[in-house]
C-alpha atoms as a PDB file:
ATOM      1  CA  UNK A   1       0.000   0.000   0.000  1.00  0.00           C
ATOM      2  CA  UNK A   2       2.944   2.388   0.377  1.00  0.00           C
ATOM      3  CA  UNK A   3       3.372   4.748  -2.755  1.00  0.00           C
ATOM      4  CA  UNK A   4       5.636   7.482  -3.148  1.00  0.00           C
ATOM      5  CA  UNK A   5       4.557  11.289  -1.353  1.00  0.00           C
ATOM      6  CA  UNK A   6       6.043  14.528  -1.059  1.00  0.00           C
ATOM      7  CA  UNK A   7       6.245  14.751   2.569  1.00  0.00           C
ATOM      8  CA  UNK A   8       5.156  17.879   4.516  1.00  0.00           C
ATOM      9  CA  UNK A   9       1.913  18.162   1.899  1.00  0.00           C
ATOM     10  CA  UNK A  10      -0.680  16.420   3.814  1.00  0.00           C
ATOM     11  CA  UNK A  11       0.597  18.840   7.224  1.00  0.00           C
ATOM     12  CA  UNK A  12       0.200  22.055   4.678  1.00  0.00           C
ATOM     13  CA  UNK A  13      -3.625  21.137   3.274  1.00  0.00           C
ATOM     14  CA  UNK A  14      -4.447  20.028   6.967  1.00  0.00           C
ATOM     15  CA  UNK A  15      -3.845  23.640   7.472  1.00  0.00           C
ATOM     16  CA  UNK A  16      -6.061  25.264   4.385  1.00  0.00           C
ATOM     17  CA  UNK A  17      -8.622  22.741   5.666  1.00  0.00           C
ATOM     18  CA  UNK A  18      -8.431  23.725   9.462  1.00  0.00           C
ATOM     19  CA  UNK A  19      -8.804  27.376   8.563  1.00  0.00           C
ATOM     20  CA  UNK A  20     -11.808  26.624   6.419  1.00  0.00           C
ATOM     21  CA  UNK A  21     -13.463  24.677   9.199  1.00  0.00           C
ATOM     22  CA  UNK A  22     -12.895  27.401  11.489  1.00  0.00           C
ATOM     23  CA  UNK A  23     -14.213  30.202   9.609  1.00  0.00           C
ATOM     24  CA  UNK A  24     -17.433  28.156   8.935  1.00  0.00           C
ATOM     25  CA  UNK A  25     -17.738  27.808  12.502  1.00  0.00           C
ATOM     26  CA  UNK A  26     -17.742  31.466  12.987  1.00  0.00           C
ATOM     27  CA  UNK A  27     -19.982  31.877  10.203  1.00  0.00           C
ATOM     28  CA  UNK A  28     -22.688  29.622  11.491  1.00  0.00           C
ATOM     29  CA  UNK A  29     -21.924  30.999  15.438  1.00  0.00           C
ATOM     30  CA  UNK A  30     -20.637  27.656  16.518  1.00  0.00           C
ATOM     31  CA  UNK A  31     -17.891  26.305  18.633  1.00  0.00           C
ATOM     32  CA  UNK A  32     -15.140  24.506  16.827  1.00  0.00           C
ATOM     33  CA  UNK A  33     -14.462  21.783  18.991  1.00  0.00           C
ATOM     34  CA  UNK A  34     -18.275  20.526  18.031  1.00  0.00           C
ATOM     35  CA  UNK A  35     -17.150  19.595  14.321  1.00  0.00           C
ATOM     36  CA  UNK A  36     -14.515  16.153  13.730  1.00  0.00           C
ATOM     37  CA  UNK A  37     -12.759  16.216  10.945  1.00  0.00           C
ATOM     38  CA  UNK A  38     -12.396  12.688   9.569  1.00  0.00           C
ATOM     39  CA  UNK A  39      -9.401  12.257   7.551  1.00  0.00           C
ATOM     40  CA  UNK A  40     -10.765   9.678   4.867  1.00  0.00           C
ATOM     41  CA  UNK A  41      -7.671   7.534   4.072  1.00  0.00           C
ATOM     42  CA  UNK A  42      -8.722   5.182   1.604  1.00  0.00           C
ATOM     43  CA  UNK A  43      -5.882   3.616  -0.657  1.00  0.00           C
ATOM     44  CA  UNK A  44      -3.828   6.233   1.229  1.00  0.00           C
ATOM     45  CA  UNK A  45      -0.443   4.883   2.435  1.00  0.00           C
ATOM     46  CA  UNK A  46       0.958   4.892   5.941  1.00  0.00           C
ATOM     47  CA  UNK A  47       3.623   6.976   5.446  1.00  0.00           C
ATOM     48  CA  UNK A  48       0.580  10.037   4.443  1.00  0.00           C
ATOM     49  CA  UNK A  49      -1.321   8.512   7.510  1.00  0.00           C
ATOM     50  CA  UNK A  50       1.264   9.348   9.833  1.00  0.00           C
ATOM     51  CA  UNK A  51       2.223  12.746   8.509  1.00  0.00           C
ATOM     52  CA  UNK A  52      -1.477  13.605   9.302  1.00  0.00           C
ATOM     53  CA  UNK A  53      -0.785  12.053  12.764  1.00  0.00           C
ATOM     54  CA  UNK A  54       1.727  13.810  13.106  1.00  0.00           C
ATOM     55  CA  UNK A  55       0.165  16.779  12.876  1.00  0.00           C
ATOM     56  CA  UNK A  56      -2.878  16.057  15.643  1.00  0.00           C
ATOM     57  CA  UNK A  57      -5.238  14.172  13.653  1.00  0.00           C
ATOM     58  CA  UNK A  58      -6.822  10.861  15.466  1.00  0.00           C
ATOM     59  CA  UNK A  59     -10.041   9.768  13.460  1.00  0.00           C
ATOM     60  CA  UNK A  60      -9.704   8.312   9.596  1.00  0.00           C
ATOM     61  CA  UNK A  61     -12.676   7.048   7.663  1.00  0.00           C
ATOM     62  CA  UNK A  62     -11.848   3.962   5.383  1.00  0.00           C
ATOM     63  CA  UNK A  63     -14.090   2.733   2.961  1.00  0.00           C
ATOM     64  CA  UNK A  64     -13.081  -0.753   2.727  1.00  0.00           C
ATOM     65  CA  UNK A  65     -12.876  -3.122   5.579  1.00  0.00           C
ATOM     66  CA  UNK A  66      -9.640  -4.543   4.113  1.00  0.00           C
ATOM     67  CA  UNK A  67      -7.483  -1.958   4.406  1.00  0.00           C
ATOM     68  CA  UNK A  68      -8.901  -0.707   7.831  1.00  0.00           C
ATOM     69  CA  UNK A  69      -8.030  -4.133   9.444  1.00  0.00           C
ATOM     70  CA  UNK A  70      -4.451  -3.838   7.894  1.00  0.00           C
ATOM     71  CA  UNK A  71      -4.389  -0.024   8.722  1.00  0.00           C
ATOM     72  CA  UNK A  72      -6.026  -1.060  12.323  1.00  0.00           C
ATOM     73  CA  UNK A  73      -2.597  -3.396  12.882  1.00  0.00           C
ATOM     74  CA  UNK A  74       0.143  -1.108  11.557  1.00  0.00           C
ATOM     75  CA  UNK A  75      -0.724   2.355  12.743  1.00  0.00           C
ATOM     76  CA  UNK A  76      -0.925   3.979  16.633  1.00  0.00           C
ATOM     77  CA  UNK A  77      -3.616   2.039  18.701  1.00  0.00           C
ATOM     78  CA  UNK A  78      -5.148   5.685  19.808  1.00  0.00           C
ATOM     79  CA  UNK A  79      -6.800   6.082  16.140  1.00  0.00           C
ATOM     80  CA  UNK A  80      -9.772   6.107  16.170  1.00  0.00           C
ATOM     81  CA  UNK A  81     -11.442   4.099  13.073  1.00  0.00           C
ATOM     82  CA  UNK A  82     -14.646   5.069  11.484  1.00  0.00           C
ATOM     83  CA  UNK A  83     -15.834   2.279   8.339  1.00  0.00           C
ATOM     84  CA  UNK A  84     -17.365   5.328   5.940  1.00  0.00           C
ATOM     85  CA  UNK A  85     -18.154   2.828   2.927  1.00  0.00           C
ATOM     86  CA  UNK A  86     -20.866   0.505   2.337  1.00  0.00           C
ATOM     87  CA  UNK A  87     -20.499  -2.742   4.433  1.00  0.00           C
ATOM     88  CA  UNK A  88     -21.213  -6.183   3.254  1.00  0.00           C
ATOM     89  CA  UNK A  89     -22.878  -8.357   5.745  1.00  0.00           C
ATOM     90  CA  UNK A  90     -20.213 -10.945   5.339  1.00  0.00           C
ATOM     91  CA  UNK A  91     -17.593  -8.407   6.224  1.00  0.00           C
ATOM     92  CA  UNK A  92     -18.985  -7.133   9.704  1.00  0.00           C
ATOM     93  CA  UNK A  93     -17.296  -9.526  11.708  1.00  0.00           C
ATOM     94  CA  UNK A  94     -13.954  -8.014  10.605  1.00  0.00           C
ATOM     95  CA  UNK A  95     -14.688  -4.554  11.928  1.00  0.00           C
ATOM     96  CA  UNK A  96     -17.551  -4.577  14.711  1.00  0.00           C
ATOM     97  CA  UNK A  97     -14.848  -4.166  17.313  1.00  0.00           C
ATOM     98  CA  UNK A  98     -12.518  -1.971  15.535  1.00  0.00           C
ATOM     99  CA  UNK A  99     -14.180   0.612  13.935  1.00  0.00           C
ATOM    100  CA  UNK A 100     -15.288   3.245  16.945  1.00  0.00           C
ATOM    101  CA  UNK A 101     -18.081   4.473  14.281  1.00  0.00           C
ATOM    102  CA  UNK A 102     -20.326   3.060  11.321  1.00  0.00           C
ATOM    103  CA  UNK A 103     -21.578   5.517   9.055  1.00  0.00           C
ATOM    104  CA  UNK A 104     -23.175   3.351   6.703  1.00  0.00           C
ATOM    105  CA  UNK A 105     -26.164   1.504   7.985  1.00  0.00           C
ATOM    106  CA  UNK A 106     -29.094   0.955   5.241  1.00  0.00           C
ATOM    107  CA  UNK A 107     -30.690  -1.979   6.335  1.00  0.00           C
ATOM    108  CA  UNK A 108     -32.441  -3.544   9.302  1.00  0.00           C
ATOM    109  CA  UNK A 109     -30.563  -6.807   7.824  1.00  0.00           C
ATOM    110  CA  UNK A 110     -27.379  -4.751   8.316  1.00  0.00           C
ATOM    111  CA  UNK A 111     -28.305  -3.524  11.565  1.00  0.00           C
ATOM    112  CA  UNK A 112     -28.945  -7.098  12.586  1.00  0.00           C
ATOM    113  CA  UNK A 113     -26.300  -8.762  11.464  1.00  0.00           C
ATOM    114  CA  UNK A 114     -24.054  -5.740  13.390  1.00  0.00           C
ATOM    115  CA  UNK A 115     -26.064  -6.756  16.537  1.00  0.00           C
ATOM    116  CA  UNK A 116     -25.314 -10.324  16.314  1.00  0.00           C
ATOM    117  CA  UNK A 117     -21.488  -9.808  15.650  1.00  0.00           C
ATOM    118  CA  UNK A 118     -21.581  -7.089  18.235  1.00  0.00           C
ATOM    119  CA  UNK A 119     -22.826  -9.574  21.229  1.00  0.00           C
ATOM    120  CA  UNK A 120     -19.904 -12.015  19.881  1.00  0.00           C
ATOM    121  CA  UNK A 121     -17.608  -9.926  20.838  1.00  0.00           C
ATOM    122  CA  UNK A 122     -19.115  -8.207  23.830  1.00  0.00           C
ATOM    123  CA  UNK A 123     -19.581  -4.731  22.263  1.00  0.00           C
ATOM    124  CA  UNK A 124     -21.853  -2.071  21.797  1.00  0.00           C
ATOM    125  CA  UNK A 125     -21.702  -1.097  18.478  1.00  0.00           C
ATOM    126  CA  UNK A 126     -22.054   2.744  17.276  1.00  0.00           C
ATOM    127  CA  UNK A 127     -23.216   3.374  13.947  1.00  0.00           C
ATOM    128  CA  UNK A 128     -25.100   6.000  12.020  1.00  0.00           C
ATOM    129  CA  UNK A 129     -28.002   5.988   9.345  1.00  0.00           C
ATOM    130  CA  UNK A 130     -26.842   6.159   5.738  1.00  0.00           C
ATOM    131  CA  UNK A 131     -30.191   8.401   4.381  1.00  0.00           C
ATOM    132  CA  UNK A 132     -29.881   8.851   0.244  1.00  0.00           C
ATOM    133  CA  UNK A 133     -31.669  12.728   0.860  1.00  0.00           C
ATOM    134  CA  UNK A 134     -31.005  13.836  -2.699  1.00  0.00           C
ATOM    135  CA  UNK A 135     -32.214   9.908  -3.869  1.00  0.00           C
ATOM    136  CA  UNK A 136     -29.846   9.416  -6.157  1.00  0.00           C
ATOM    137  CA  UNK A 137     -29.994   5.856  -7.999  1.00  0.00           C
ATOM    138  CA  UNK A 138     -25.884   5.588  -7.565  1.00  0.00           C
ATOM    139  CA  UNK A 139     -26.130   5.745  -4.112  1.00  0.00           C
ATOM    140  CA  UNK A 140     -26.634   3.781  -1.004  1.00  0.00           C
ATOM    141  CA  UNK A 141     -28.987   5.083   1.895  1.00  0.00           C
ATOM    142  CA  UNK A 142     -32.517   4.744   3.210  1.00  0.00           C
ATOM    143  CA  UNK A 143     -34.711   6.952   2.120  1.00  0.00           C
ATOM    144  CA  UNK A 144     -35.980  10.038   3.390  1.00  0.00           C
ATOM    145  CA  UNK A 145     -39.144   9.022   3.710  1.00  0.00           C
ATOM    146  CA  UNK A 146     -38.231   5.594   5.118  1.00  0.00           C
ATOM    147  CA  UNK A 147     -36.065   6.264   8.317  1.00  0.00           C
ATOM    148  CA  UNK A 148     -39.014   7.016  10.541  1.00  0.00           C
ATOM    149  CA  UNK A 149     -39.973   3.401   9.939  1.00  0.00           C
ATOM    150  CA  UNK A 150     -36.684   1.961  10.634  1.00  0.00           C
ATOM    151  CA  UNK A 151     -36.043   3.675  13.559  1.00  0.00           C
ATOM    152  CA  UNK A 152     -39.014   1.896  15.759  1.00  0.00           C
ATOM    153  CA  UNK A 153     -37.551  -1.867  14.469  1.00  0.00           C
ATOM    154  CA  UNK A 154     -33.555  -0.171  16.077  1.00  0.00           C
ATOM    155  CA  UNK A 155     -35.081  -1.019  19.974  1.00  0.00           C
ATOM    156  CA  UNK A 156     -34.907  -4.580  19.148  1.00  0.00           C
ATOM    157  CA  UNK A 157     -31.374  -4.575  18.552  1.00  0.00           C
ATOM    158  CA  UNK A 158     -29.838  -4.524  22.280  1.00  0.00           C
ATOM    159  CA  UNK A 159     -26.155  -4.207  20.885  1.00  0.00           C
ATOM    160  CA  UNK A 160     -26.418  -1.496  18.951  1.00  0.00           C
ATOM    161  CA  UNK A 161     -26.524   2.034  19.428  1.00  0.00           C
ATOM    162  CA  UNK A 162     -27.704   4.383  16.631  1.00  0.00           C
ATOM    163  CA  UNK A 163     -25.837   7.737  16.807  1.00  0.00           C
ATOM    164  CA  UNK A 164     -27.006   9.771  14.293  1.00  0.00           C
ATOM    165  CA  UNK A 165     -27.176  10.179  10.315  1.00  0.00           C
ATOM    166  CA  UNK A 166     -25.128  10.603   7.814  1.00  0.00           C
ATOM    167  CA  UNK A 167     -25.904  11.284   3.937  1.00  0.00           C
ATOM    168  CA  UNK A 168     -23.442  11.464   0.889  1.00  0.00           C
ATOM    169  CA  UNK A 169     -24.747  14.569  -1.079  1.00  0.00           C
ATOM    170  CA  UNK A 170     -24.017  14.739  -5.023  1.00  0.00           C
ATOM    171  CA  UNK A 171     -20.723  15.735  -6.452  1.00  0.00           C
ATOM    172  CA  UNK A 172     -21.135  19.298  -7.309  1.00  0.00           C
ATOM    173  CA  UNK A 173     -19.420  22.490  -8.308  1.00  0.00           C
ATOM    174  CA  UNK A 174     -20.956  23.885  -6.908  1.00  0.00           C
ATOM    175  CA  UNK A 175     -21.700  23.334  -2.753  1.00  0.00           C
ATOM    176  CA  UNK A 176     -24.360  25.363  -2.537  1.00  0.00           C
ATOM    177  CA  UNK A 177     -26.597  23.038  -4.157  1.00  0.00           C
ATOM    178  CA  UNK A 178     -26.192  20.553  -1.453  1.00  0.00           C
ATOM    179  CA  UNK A 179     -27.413  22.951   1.180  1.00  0.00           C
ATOM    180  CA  UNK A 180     -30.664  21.572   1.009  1.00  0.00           C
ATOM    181  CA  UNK A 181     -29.799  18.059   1.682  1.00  0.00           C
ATOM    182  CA  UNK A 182     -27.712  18.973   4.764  1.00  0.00           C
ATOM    183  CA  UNK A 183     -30.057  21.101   6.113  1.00  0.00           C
ATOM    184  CA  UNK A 184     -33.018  18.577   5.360  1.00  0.00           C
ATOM    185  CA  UNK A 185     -30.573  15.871   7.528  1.00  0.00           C
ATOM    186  CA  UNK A 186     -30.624  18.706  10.471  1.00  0.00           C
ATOM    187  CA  UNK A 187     -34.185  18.639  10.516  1.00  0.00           C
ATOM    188  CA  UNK A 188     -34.865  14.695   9.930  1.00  0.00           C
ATOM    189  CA  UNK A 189     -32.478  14.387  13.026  1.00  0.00           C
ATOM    190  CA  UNK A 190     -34.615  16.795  15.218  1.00  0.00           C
ATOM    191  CA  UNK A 191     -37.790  14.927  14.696  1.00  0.00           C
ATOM    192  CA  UNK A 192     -35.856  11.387  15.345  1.00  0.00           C
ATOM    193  CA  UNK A 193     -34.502  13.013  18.585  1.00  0.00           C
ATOM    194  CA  UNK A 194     -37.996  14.290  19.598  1.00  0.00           C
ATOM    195  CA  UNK A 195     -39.440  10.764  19.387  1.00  0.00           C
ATOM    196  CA  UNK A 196     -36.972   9.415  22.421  1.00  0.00           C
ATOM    197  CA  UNK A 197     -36.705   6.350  21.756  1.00  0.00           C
ATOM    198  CA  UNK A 198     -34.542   3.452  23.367  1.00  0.00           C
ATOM    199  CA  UNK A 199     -30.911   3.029  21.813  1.00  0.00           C
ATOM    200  CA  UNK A 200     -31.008   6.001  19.634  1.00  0.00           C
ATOM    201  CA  UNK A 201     -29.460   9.295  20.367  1.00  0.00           C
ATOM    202  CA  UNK A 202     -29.347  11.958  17.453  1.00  0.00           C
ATOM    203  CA  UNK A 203     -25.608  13.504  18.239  1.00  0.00           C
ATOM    204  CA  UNK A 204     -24.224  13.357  14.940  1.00  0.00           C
ATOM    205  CA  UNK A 205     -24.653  14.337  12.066  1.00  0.00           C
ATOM    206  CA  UNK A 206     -21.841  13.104   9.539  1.00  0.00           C
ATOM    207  CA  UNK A 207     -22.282  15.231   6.408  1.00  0.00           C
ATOM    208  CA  UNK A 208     -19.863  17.186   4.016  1.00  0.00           C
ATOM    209  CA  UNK A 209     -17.053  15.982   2.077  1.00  0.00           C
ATOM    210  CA  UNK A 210     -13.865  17.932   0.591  1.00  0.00           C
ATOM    211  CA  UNK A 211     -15.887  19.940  -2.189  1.00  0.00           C
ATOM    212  CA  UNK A 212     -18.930  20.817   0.554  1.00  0.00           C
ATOM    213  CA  UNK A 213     -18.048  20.394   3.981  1.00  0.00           C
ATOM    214  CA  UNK A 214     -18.209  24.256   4.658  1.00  0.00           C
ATOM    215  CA  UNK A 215     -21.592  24.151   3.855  1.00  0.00           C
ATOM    216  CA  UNK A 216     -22.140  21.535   5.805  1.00  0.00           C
ATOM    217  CA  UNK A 217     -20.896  22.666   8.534  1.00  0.00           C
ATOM    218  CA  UNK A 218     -22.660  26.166   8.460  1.00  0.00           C
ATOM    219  CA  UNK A 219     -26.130  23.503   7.752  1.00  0.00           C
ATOM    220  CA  UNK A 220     -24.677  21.513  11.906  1.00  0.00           C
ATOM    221  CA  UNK A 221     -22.635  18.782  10.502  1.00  0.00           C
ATOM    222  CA  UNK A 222     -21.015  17.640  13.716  1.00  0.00           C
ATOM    223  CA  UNK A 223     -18.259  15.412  11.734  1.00  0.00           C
ATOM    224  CA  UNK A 224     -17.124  16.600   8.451  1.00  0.00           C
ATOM    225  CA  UNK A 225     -15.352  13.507   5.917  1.00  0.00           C
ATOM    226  CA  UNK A 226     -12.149  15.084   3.782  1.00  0.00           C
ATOM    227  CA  UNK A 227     -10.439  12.922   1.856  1.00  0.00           C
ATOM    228  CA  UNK A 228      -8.780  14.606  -1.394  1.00  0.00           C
ATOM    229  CA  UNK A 229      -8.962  18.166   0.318  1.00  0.00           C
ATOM    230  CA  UNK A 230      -6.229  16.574   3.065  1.00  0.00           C
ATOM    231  CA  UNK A 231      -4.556  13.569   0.897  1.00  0.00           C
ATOM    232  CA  UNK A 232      -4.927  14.833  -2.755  1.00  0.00           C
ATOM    233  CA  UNK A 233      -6.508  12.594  -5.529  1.00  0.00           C
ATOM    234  CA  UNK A 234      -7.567   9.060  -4.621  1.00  0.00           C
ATOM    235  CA  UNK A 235      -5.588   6.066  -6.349  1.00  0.00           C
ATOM    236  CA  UNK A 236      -8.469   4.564  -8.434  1.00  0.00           C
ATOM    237  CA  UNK A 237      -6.547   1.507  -9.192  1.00  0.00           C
ATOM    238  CA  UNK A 238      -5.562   0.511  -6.116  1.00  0.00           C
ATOM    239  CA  UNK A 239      -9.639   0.841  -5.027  1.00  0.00           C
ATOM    240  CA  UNK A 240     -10.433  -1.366  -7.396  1.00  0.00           C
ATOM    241  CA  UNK A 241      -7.810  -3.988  -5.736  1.00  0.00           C
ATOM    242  CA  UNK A 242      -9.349  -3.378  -2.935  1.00  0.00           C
ATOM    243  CA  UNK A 243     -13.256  -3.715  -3.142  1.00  0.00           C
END
């Protein structure tokens, strides 16, 4: 997985992206220290890894559950993991009591089969709500419509905590677009909060990526996912090789 970098590039855009997130703060009149950045690593190298480690960063989002066991193994036991792609069934054994977070939950046959692997190893999963708000056909997520549903079946599920939602908005030029979608999230998560039910708690939201997350953050994303904006491009063939 190691490729060559030009050290001391990952420390400089950590700083263009820290200064963004700060200034959307003030924008929105909130307190910094309410909005994670998750440095997404995916097909990122160790060598970049630690370079943003080096510089104070403790949560990375992977995509695949491959390279965040290997990553998990290598890298300082005080990361903190989040699993940011989709996630097979088949594959949640690997994870359930590595990753500290699971964005990606779309199905109550996800959600159970995260229970069950949760009570084999004697952990209370965290996970969020994938929700598809601008329904794209690409992408994974309940939809909007649907989550009120789901969330009366997440009671059942005694190893399990739901945390919040998260939502991939479209690629865009333009971020102002996705306003809509973050600040539709906000409100979902308000009326899932006001319901009070067992095993759910509404504290995140995980929404914004490198092209958006300013916007996001001005909309109360409480966990912001920047991948390219920190790392640069993604390797698209070692993905693949990855999947």
């Amino acid at each position: 997985m190691e490729t060559c970098y030009e050290p001391g590039v990952v420390t400089e855009n950590l700083g263009i992206v820290e200064e963004k997130i700060q200034n959307a703060c003030k924008r929105s009149g909130r307190k910094r220290e309410d909005v994670t950045l998750i440095a997404v690593s995916k097909t990122k190298p160790a060598a970049m890894i630690r370079e943003a480690y080096d510089a104070g960063i403790r949560v990375f989002g992977e995509n695949k559950v491959q390279e965040l066991t290997e990553k998990y193994e290598e890298l300082p036991s005080d990361i903190r993991w989040h699993m940011i792609g989709h996630l097979q069934r088949n594959k949640v054994k690997y994870i359930v009591d590595k990753a500290e977070l699971i964005h990606s939950v779309d199905s109550l046959r996800l959600l159970e089969t995260i229970d069950r692997e949760a009570a084999k190893k004697q952990v209370t999963a965290k996970v969020l709500l994938e929700v598809n708000m601008a329904k794209e056909d690409t992408k994974f997520g309940l939809m909007p419509e649907d989550v009120m549903g789901f969330i009366d079946k997440v009671p059942e599920f005694k190893n399990v905590t739901v945390e919040g939602l998260m939502t991939i908005a479209p690629n865009t030029d333009d971020p102002e677009k996705n306003r809509q979608f973050f600040s539709a999230l906000r409100k979902l998560s308000v009326d899932i909060a006001d319901k009070n039910i067992d095993n759910i708690h509404m504290g995140v939201l995980s929404m914004g990526m490198t092209n958006d997350y300013e916007v996001a953050i001005e909309e109360g994303a409480t966990m912001v996912r920047v991948g390219t904006g920190i790392f640069g491009k993604r390797n698209y063939a070692l993905d693949k090789n990855t999947r």
